[in-house]
C-alpha atoms as a PDB file:
ATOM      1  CA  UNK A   1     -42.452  12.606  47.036  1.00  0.00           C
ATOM      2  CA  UNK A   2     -39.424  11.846  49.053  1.00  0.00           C
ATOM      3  CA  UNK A   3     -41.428  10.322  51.757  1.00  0.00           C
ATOM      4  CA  UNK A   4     -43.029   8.129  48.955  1.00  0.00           C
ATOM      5  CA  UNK A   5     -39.351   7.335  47.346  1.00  0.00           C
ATOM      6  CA  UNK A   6     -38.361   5.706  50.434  1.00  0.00           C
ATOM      7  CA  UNK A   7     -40.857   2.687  50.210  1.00  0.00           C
ATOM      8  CA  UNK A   8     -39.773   2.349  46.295  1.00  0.00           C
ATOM      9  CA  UNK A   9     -38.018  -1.093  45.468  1.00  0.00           C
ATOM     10  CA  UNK A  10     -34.440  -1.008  43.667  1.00  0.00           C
ATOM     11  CA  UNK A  11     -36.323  -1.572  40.397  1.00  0.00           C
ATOM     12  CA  UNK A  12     -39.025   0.938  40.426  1.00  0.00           C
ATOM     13  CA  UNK A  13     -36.360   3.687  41.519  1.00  0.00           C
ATOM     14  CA  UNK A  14     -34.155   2.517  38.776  1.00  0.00           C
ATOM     15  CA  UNK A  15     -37.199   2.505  36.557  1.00  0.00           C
ATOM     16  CA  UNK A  16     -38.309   6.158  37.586  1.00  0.00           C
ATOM     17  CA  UNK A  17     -34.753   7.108  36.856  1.00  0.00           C
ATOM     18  CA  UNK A  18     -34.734   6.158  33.391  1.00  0.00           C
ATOM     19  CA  UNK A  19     -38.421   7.770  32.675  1.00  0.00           C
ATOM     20  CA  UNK A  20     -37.615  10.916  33.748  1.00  0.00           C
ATOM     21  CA  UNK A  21     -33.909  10.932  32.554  1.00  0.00           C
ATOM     22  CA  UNK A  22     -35.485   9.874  29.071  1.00  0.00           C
ATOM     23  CA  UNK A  23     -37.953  12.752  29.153  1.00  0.00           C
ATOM     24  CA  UNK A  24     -35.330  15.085  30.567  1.00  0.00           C
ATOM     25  CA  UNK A  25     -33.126  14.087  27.407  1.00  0.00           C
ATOM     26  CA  UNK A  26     -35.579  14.872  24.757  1.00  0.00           C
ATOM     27  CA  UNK A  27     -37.010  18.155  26.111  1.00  0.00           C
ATOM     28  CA  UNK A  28     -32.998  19.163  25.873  1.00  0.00           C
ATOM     29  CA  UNK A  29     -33.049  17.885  22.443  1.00  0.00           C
ATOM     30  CA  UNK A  30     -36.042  19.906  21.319  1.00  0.00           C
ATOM     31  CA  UNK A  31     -34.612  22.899  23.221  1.00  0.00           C
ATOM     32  CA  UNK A  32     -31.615  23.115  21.375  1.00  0.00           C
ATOM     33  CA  UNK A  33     -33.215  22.649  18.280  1.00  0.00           C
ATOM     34  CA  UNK A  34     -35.359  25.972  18.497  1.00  0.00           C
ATOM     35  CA  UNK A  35     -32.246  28.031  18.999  1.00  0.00           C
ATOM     36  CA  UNK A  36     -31.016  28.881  15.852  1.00  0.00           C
ATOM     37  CA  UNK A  37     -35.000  29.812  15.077  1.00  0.00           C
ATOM     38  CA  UNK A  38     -34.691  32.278  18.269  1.00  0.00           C
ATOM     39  CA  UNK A  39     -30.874  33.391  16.564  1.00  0.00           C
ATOM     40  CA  UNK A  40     -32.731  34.260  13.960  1.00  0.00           C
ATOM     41  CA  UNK A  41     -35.173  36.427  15.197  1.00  0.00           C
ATOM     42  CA  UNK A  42     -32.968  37.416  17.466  1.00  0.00           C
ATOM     43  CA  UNK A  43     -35.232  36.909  20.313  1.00  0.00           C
ATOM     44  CA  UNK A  44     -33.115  36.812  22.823  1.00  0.00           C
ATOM     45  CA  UNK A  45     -32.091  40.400  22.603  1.00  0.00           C
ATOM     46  CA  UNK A  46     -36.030  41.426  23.171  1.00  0.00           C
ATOM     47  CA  UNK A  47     -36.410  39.251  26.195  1.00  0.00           C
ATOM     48  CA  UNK A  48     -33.599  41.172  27.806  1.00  0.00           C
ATOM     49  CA  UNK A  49     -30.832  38.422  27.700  1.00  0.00           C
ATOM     50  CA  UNK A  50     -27.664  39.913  26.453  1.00  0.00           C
ATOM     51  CA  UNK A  51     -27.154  36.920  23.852  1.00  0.00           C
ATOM     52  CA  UNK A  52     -28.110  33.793  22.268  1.00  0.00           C
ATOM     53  CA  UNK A  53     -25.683  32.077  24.800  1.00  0.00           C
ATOM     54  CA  UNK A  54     -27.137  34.007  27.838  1.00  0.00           C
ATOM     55  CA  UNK A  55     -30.380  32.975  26.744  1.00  0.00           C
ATOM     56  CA  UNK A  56     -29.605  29.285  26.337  1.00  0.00           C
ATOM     57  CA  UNK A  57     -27.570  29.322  29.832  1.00  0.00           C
ATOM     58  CA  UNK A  58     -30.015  30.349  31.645  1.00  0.00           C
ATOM     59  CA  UNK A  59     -33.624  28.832  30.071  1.00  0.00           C
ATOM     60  CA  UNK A  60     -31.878  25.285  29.329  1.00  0.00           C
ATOM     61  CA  UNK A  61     -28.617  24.820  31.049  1.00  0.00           C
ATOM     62  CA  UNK A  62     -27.116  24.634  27.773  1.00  0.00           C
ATOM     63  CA  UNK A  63     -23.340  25.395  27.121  1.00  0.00           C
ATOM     64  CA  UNK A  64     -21.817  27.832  24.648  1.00  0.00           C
ATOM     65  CA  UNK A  65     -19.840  24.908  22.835  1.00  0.00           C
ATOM     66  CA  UNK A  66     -23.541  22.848  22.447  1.00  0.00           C
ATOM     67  CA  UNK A  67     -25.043  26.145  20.797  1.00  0.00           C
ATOM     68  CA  UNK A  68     -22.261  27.060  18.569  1.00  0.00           C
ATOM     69  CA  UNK A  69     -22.309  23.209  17.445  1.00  0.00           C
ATOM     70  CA  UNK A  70     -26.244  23.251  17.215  1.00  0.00           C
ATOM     71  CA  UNK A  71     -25.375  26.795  14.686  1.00  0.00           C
ATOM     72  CA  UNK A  72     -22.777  25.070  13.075  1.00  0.00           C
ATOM     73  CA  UNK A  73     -25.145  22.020  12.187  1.00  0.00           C
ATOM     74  CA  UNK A  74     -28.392  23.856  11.187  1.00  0.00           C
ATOM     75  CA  UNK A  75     -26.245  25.640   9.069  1.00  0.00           C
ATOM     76  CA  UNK A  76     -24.975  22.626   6.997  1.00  0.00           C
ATOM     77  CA  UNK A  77     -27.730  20.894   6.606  1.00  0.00           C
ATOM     78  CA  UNK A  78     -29.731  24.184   4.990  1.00  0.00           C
ATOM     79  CA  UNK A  79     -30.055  22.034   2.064  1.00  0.00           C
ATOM     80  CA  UNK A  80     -30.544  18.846   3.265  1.00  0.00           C
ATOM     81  CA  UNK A  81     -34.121  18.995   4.696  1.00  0.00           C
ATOM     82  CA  UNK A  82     -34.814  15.610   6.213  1.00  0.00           C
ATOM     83  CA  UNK A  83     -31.625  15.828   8.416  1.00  0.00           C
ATOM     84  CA  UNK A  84     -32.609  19.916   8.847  1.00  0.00           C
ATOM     85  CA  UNK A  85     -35.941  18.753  10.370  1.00  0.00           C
ATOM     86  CA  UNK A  86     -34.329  16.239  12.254  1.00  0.00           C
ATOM     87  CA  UNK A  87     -31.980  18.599  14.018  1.00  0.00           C
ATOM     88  CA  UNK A  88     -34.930  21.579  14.309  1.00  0.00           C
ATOM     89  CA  UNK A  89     -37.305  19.143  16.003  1.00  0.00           C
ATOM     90  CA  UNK A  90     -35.066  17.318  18.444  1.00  0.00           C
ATOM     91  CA  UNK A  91     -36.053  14.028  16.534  1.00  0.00           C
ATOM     92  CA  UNK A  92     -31.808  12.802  16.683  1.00  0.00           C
ATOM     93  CA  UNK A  93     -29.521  13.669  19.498  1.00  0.00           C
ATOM     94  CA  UNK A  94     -26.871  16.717  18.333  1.00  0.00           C
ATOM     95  CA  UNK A  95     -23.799  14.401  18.758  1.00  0.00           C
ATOM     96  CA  UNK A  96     -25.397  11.729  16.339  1.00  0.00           C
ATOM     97  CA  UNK A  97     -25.925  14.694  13.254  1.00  0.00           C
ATOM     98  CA  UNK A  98     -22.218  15.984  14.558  1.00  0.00           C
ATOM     99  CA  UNK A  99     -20.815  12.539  13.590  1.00  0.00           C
ATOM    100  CA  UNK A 100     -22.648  12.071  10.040  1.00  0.00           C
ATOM    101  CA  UNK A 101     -22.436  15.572   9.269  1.00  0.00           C
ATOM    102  CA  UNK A 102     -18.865  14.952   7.102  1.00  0.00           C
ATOM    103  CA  UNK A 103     -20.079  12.560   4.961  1.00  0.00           C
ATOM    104  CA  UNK A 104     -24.215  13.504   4.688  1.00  0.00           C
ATOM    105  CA  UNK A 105     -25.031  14.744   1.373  1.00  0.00           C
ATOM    106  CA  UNK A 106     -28.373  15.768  -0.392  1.00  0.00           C
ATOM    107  CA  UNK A 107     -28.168  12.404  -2.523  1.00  0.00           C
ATOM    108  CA  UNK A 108     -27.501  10.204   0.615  1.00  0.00           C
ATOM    109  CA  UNK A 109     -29.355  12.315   3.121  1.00  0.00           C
ATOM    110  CA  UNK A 110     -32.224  10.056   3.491  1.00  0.00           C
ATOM    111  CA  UNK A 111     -31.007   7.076   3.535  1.00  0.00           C
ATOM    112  CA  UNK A 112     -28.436   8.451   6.846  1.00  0.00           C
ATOM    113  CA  UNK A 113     -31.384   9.963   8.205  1.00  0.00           C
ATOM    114  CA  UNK A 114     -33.441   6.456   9.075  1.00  0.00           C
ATOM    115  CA  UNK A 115     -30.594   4.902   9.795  1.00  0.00           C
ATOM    116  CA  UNK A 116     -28.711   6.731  12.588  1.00  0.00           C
ATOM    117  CA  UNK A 117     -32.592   7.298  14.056  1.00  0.00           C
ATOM    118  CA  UNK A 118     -32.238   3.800  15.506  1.00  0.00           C
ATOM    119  CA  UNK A 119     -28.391   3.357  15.649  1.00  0.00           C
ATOM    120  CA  UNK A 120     -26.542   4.239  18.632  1.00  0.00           C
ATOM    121  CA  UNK A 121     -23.443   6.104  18.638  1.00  0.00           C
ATOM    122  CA  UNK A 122     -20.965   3.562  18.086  1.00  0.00           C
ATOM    123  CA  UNK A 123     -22.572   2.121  15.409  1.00  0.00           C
ATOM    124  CA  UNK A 124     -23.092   5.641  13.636  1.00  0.00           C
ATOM    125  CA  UNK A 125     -19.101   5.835  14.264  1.00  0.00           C
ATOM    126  CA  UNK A 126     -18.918   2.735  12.429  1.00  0.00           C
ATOM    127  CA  UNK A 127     -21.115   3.722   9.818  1.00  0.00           C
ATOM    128  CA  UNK A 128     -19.295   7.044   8.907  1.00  0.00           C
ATOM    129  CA  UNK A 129     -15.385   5.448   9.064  1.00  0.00           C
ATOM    130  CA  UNK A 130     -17.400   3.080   6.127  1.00  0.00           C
ATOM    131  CA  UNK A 131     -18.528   5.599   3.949  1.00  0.00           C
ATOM    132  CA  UNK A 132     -15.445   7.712   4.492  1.00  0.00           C
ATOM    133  CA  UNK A 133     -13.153   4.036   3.252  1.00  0.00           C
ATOM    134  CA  UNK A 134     -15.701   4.038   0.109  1.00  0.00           C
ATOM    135  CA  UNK A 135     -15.326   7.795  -0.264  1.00  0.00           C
ATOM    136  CA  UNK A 136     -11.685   7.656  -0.644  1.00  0.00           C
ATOM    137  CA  UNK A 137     -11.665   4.541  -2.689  1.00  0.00           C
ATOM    138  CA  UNK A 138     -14.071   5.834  -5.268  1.00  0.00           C
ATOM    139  CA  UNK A 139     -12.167   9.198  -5.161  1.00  0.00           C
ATOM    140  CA  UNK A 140      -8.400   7.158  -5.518  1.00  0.00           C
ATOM    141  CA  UNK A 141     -10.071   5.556  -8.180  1.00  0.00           C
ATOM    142  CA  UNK A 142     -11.256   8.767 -10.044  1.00  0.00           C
ATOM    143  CA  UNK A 143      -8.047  10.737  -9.596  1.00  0.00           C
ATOM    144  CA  UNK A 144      -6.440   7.530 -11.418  1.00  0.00           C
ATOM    145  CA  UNK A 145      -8.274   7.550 -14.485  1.00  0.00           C
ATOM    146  CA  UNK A 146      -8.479  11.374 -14.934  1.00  0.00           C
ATOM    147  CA  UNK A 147      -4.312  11.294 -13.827  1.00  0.00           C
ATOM    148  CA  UNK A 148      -3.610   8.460 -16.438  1.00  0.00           C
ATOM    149  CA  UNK A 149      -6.866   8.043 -18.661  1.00  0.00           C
ATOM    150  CA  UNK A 150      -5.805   6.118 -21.480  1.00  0.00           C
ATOM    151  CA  UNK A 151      -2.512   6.472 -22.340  1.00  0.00           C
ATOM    152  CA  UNK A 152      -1.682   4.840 -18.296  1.00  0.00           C
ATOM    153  CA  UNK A 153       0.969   2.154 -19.138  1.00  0.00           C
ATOM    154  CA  UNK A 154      -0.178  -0.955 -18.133  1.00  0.00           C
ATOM    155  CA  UNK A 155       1.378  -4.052 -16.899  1.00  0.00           C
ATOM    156  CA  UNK A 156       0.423  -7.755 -16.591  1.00  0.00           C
ATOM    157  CA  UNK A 157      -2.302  -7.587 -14.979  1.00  0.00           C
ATOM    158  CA  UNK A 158      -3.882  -4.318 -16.090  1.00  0.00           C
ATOM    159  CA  UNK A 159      -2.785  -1.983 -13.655  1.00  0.00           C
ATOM    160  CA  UNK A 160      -1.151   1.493 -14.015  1.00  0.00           C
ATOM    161  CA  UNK A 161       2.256   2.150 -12.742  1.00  0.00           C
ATOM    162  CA  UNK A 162       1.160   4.061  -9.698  1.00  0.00           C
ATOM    163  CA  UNK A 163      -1.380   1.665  -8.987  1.00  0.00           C
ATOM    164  CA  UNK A 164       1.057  -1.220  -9.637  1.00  0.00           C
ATOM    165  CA  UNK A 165       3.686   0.491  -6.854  1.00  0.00           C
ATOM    166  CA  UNK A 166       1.226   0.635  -4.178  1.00  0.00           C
ATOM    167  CA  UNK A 167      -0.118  -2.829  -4.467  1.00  0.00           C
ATOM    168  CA  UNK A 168       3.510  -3.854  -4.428  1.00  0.00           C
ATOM    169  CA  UNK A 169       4.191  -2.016  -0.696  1.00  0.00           C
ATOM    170  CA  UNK A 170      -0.031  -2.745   0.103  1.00  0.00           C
ATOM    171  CA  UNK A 171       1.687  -6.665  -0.656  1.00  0.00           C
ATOM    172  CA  UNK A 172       5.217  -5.967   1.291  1.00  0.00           C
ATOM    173  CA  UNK A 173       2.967  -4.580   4.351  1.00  0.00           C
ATOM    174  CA  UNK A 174       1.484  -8.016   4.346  1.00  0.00           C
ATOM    175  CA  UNK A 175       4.111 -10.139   3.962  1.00  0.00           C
ATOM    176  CA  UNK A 176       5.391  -8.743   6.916  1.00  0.00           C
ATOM    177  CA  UNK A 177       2.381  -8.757   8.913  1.00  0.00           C
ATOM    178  CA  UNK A 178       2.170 -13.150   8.027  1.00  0.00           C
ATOM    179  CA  UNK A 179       6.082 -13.401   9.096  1.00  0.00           C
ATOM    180  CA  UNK A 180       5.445 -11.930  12.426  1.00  0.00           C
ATOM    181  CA  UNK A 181       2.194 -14.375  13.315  1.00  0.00           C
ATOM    182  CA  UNK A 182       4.029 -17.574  12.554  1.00  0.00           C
ATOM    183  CA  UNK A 183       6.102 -18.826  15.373  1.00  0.00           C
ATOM    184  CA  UNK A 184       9.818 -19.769  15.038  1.00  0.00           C
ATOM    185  CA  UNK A 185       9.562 -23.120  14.961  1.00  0.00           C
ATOM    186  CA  UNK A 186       7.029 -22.702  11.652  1.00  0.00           C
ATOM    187  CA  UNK A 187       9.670 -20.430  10.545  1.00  0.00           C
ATOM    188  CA  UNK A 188      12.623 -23.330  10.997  1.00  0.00           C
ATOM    189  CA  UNK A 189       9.943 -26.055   9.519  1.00  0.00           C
ATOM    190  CA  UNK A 190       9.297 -24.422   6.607  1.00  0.00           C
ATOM    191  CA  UNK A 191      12.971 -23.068   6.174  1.00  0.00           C
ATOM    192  CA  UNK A 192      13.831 -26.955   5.983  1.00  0.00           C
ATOM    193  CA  UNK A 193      11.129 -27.869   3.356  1.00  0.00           C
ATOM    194  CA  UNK A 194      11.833 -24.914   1.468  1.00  0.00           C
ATOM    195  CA  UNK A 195      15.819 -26.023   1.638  1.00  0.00           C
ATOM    196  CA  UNK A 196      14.296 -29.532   0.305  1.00  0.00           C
ATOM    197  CA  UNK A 197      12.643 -28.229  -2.560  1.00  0.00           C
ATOM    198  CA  UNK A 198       9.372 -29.021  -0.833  1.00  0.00           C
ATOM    199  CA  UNK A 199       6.811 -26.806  -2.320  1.00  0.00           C
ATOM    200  CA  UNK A 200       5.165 -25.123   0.943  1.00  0.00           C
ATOM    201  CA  UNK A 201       2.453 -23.611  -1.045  1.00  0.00           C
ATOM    202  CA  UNK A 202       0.641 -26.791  -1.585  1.00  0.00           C
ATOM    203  CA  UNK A 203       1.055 -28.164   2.346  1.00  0.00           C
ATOM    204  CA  UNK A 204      -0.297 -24.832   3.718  1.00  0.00           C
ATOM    205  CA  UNK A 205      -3.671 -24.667   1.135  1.00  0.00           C
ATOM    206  CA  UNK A 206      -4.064 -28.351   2.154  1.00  0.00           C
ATOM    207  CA  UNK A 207      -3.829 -27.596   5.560  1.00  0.00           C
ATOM    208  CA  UNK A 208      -6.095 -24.760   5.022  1.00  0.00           C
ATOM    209  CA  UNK A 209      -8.728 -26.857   2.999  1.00  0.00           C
ATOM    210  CA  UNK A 210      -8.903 -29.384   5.389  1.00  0.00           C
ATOM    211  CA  UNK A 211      -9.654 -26.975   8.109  1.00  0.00           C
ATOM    212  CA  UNK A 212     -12.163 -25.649   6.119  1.00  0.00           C
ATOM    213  CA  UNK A 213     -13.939 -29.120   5.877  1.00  0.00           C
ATOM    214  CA  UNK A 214     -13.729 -29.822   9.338  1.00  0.00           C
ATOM    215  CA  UNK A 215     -15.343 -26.635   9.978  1.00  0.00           C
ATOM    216  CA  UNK A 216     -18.596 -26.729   7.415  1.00  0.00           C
ATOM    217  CA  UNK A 217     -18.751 -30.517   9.034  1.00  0.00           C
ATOM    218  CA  UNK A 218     -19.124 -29.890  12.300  1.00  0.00           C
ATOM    219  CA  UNK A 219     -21.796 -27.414  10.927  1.00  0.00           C
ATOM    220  CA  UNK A 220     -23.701 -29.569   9.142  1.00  0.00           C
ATOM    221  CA  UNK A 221     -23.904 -32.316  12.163  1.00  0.00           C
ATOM    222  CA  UNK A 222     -24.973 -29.234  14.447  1.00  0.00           C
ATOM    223  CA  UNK A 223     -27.925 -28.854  11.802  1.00  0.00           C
ATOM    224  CA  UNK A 224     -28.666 -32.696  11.810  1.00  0.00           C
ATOM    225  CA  UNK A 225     -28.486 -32.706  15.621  1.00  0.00           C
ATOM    226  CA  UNK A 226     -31.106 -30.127  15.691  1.00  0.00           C
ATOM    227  CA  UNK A 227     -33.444 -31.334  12.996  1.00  0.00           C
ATOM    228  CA  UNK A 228     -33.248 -34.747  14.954  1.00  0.00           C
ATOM    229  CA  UNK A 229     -34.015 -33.371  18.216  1.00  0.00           C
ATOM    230  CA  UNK A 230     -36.819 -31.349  16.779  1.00  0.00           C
ATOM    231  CA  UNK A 231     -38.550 -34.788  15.190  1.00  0.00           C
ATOM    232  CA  UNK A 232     -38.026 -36.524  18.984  1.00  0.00           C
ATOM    233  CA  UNK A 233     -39.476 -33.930  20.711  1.00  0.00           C
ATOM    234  CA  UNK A 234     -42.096 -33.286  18.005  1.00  0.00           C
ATOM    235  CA  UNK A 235     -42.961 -36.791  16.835  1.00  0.00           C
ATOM    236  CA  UNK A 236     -42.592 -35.469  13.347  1.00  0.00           C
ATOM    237  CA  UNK A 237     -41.533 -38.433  10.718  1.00  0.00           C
ATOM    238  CA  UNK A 238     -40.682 -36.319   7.465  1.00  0.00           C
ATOM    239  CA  UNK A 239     -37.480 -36.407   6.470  1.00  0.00           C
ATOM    240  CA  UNK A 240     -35.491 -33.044   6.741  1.00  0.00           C
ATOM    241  CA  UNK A 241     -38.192 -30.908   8.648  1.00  0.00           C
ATOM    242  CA  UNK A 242     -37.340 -27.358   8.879  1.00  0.00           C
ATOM    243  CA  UNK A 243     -34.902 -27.806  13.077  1.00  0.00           C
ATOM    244  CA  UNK A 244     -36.455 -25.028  15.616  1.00  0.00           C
ATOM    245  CA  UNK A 245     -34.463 -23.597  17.973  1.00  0.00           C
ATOM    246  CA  UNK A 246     -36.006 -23.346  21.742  1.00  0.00           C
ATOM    247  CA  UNK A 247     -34.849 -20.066  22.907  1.00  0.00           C
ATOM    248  CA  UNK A 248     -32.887 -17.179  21.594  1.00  0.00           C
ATOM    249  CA  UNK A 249     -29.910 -18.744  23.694  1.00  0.00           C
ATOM    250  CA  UNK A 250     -26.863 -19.923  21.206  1.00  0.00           C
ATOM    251  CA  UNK A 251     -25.396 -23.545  21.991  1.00  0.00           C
ATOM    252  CA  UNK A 252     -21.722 -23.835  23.240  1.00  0.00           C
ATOM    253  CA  UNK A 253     -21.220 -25.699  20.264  1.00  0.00           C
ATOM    254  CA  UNK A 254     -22.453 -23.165  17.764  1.00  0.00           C
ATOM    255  CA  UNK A 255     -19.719 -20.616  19.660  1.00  0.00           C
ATOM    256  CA  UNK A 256     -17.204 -22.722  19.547  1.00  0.00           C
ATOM    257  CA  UNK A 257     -17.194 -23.571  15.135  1.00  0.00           C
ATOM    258  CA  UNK A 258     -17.587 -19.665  14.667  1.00  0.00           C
ATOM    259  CA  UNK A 259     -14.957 -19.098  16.777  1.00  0.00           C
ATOM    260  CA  UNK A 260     -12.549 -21.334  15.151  1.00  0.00           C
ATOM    261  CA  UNK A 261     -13.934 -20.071  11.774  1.00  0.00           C
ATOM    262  CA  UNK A 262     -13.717 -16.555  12.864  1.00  0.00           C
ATOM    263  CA  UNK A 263     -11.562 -15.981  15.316  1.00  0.00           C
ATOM    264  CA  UNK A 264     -12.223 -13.449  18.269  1.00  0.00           C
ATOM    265  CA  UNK A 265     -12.481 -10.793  15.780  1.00  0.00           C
ATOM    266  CA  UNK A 266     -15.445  -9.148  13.675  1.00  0.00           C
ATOM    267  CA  UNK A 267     -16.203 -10.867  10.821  1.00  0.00           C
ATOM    268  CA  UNK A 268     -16.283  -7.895   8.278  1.00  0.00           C
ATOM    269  CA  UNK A 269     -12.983  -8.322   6.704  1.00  0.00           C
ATOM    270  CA  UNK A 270     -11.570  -4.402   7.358  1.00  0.00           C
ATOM    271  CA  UNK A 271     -12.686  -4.484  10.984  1.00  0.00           C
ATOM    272  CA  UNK A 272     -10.281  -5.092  14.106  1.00  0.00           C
ATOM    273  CA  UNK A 273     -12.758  -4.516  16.672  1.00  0.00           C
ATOM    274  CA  UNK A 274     -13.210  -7.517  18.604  1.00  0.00           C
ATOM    275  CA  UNK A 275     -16.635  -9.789  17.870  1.00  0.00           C
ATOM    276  CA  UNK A 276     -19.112  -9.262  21.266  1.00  0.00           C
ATOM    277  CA  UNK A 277     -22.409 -10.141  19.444  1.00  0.00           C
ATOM    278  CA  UNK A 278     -23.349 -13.469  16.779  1.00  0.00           C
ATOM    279  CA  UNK A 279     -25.680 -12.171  14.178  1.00  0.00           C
ATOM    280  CA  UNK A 280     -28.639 -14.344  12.471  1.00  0.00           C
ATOM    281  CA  UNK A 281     -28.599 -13.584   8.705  1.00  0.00           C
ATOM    282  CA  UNK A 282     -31.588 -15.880   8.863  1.00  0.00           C
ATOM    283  CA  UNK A 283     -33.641 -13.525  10.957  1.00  0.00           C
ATOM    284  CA  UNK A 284     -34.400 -15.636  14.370  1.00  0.00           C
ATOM    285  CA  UNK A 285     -37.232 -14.127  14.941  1.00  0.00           C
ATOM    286  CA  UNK A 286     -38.541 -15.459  11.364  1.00  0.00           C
ATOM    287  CA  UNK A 287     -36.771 -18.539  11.615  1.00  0.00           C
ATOM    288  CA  UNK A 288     -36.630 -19.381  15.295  1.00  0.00           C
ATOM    289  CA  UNK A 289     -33.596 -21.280  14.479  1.00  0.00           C
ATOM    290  CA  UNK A 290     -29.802 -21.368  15.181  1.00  0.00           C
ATOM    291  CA  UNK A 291     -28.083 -22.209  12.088  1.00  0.00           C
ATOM    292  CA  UNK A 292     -24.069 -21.763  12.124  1.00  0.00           C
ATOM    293  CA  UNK A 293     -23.854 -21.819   8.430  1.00  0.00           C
ATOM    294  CA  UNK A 294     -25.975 -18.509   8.424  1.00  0.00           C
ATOM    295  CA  UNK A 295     -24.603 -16.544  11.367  1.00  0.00           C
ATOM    296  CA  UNK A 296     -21.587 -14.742  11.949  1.00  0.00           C
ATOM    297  CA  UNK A 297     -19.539 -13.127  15.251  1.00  0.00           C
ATOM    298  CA  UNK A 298     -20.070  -9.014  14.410  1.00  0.00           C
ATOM    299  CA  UNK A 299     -18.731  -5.978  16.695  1.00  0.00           C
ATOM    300  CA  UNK A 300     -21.329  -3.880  18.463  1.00  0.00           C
ATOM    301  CA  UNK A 301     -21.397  -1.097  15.662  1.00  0.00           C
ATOM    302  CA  UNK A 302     -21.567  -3.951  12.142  1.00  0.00           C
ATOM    303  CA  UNK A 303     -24.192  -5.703  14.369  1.00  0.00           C
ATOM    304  CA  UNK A 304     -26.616  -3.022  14.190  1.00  0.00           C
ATOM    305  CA  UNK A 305     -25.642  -2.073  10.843  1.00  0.00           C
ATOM    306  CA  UNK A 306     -26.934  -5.404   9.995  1.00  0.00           C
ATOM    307  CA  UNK A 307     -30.269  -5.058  11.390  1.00  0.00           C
ATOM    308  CA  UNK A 308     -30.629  -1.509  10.715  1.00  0.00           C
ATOM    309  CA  UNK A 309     -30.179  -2.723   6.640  1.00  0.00           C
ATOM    310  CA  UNK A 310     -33.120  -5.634   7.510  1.00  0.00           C
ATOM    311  CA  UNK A 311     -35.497  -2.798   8.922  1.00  0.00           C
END
């Protein structure tokens, strides 16, 4: 064999690698996953190893922190049986059911256990800080009523008074954050309109509307550019034939309007992770097309939260 790895290319070394790394991985996972069976039975003890972490040490190279998480796991999914199988068979990696195993839940089991089957770890990380944020909102939301109920004084706008205080700092928190983006000579120009009596409010939404425009135009001649190239190169005649894209490779022009629409950050509204992927919400592979009115800049872990919601 090492004779024969010798006259391998780069590739099918690299390629060899990655089989029997693959292989190596999921025999692991389906070790581990019979070891709170052999706990159990206690098994060990009659095959003369001292304990379940003897036993695991020396038949799989396994650590004592990987079989007291593997315990800890089959343990709190007992009554979740789809992620119970999953961890038994070695179907999902441990560290995957380690992240989702503070929010799973028999009602939402399921629906975590196809997901994070195709999701890598990132975006599993992703999707657990999301349910957590909706956890904590739904349960902020029930302490509220149950703390206040009906008799909650309300103000203008139909908020409690506790509620009413924290959008106040949630709004002070903000203002602050909008100061410290805006340069000082902003700062001095709007300082002198303000001193006029100018109201700023109206000059910045302009400003702001405009740039909108200019932004859904320069998307709508990207979609005429391509629906015209398309009838050139196909000799079609009808007006407004459906524009094909010729690869999967995204114009500079495309990047460039979602970046100025977007920014260099994720386009989910709570996420600060920087964008590194631009996601079809018209499938491409559907479509075949590229366009920017339907795609978005997305982090690694929203990307494939996308797609794993369109499987």
């Amino acid at each position: 064999m090492k004779d024969n790895q010798k006259f391998m290319t780069d590739p099918e070394l690299y390629a060899l690698c990655k089989k029997w790394g693959a292989e190596a991985l999921e025999a692991r996972r389906k070790f581990v996953g019979l070891l709170p069976e052999v706990k159990s039975r206690r098994l060990y003890e009659r095959r003369g190893y001292s304990s379940i972490y003897h036993f695991a040490a020396v038949l799989g190279g396994v650590s004592e922190l990987l079989v007291n998480d593997v315990l800890r796991l089959e343990k709190r999914f007992e009554a979740m049986p789809k992620l119970h199988t999953a961890l038994v068979t070695g179907e999902i990696g441990l560290s995957k059911l380690a992240r989702i195993a503070s929010v799973a839940e028999v009602r939402n089991e399921g629906e975590i256990c196809e997901k994070i089957r195709t999701l890598s770890r990132r975006a599993v990380d992703v999707l657990v800080k999301e349910m957590n944020e909706k956890a904590q909102s739904e349960k902020l939301v029930m302490n509220s009523e149950i703390l206040w109920g009906e008799e909650a004084q309300e103000n203008g706008d139909g908020l409690s008074e506790r509620e009413s205080k924290a959008k106040t700092l949630a709004g002070q928190n903000h203002d602050f954050e909008i100061l410290n983006a805006l340069s000082p000579e902003v700062k001095m120009k709007l300082k002198e309109l303000i001193d006029k009596e100018i109201d700023v409010n109206l000059i910045i939404l302009d400003a702001m509307g405009t740039r909108e425009a200019e932004i859904a135009r320069q998307k709508i001649e990207i979609v005429e550019a391509q629906k015209a190239k398309h009838k050139v190169k196909s000799g079609a005649t009808v007006v407004g034939s459906k524009p094909s894209a010729e690869s999967r490779y995204i114009p500079v022009k495309i990047r460039k309007v979602l970046k100025l629409e977007f920014g260099s950050k994720c386009a989910y509204e709570e996420c600060q992770n920087r964008s590194e992927h631009i996601h079809h919400e018209k499938p491409f592979a559907y479509y075949a097309e590229h366009d920017p009115r339907a795609m978005k800049p997305l982090c690694r872990g929203h990307h494939e939260l996308e797609h794993a919601c369109l499987e």
